[in-house]
C-alpha atoms as a PDB file:
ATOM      1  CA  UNK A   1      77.442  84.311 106.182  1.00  0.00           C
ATOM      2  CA  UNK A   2      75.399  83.552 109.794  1.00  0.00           C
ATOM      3  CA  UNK A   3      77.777  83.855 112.701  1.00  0.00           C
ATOM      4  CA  UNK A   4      77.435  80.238 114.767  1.00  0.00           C
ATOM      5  CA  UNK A   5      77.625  80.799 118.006  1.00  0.00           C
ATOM      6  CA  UNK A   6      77.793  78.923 121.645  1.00  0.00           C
ATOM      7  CA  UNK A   7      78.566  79.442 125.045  1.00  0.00           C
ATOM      8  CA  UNK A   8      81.970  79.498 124.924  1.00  0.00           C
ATOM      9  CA  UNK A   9      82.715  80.246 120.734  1.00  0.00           C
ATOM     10  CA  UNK A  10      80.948  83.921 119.855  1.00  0.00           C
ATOM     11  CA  UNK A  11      81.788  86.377 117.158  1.00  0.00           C
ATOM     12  CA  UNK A  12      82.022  90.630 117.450  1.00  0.00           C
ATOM     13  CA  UNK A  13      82.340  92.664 114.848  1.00  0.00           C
ATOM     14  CA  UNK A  14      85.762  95.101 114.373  1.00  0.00           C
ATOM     15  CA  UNK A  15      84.050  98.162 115.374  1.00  0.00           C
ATOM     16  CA  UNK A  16      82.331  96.838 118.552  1.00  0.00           C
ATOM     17  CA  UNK A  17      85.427  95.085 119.499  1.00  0.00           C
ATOM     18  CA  UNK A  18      87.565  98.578 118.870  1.00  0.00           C
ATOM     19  CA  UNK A  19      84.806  99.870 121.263  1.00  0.00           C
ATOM     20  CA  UNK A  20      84.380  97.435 123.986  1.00  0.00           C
ATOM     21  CA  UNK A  21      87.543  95.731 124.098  1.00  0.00           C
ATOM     22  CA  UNK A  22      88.210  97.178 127.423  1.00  0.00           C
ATOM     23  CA  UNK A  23      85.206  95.304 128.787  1.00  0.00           C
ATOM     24  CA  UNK A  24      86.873  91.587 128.276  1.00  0.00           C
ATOM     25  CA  UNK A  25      88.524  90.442 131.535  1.00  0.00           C
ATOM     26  CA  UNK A  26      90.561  87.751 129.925  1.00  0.00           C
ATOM     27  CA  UNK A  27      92.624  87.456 127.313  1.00  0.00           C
ATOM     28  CA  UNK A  28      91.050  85.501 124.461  1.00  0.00           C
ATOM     29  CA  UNK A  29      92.603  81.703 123.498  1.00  0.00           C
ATOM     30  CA  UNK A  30      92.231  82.578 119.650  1.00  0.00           C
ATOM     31  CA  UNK A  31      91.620  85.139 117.227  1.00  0.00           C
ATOM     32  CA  UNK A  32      90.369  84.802 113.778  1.00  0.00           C
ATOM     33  CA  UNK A  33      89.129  88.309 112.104  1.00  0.00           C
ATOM     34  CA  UNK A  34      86.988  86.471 109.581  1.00  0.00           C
ATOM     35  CA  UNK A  35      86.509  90.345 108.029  1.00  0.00           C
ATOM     36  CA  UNK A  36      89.642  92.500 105.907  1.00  0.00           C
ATOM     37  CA  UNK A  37      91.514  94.240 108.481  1.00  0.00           C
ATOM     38  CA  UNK A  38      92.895  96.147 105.175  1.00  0.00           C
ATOM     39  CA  UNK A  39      90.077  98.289 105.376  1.00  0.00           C
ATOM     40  CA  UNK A  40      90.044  99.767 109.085  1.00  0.00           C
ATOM     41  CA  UNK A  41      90.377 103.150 109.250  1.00  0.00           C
ATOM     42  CA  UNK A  42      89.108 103.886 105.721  1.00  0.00           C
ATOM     43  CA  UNK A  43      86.112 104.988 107.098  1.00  0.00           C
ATOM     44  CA  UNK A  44      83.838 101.869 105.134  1.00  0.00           C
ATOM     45  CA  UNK A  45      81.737 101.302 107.923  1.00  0.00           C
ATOM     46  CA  UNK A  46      81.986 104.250 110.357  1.00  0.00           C
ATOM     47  CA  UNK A  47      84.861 104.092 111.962  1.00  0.00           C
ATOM     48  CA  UNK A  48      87.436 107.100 111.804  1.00  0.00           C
ATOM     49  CA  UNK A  49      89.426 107.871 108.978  1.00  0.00           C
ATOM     50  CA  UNK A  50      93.238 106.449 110.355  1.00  0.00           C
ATOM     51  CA  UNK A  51      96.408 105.761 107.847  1.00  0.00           C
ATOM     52  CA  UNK A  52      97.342 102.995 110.510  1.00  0.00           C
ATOM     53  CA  UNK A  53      93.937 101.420 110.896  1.00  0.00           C
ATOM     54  CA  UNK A  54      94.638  98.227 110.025  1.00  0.00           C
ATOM     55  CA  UNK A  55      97.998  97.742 112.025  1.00  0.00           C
ATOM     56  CA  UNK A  56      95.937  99.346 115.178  1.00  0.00           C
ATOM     57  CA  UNK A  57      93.540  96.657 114.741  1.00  0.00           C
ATOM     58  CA  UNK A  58      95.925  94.152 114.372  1.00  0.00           C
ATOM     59  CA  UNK A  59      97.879  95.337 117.513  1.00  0.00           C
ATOM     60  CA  UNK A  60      94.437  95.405 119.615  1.00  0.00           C
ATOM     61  CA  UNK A  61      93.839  91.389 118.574  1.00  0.00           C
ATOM     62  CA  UNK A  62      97.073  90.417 119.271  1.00  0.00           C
ATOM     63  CA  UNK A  63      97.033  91.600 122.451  1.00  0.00           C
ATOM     64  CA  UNK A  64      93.924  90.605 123.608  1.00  0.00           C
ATOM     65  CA  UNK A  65      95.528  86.920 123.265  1.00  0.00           C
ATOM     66  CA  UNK A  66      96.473  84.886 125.722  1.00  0.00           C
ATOM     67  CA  UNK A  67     100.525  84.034 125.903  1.00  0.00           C
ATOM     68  CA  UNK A  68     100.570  81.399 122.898  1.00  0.00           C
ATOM     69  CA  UNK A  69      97.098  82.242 122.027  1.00  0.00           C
ATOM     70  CA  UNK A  70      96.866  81.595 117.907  1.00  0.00           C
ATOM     71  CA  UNK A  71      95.828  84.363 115.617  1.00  0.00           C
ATOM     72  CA  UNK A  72      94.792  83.392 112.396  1.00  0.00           C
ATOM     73  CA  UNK A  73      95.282  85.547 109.393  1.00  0.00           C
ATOM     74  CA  UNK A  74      93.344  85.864 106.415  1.00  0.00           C
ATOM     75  CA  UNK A  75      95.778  87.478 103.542  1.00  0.00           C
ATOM     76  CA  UNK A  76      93.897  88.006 100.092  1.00  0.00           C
ATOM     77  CA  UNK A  77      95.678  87.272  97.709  1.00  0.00           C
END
């Protein structure tokens, strides 16, 4: 899958956004991990081994939103 991007829609990757998410002035207007956020922490692509990966990660999108930003929510199923 090829990220689309423009000026004002761009994607980042879990890791880089766990590692620069400090950087972002604002708060974003939507969220939409297109990536399992089951897997953080696991150590799958570098990042540090962590039980509560995936509910860290979850807790860093959510409030990088903007009050009644949307966050949408892949589940597999």
């Amino acid at each position: 899958m090829v990220a689309r991007e423009t000026e004002t829609v761009w994607s980042i990757s879990f890791l880089e956004f766990a590692e620069k998410r400090r950087r972002y002035s604002e708060p974003f207007d939507f969220v939409a991990p297109c990536g399992p956020i089951e897997i953080v922490g696991l150590g799958r692509y570098g990042d540090v081994l962590d039980a509560f990966g995936d509910l860290q990660m979850i807790s860093m999108l959510g409030c990088s939103l903007k009050k009644g930003g949307l966050f949408f929510l892949g589940i597999p199923t």
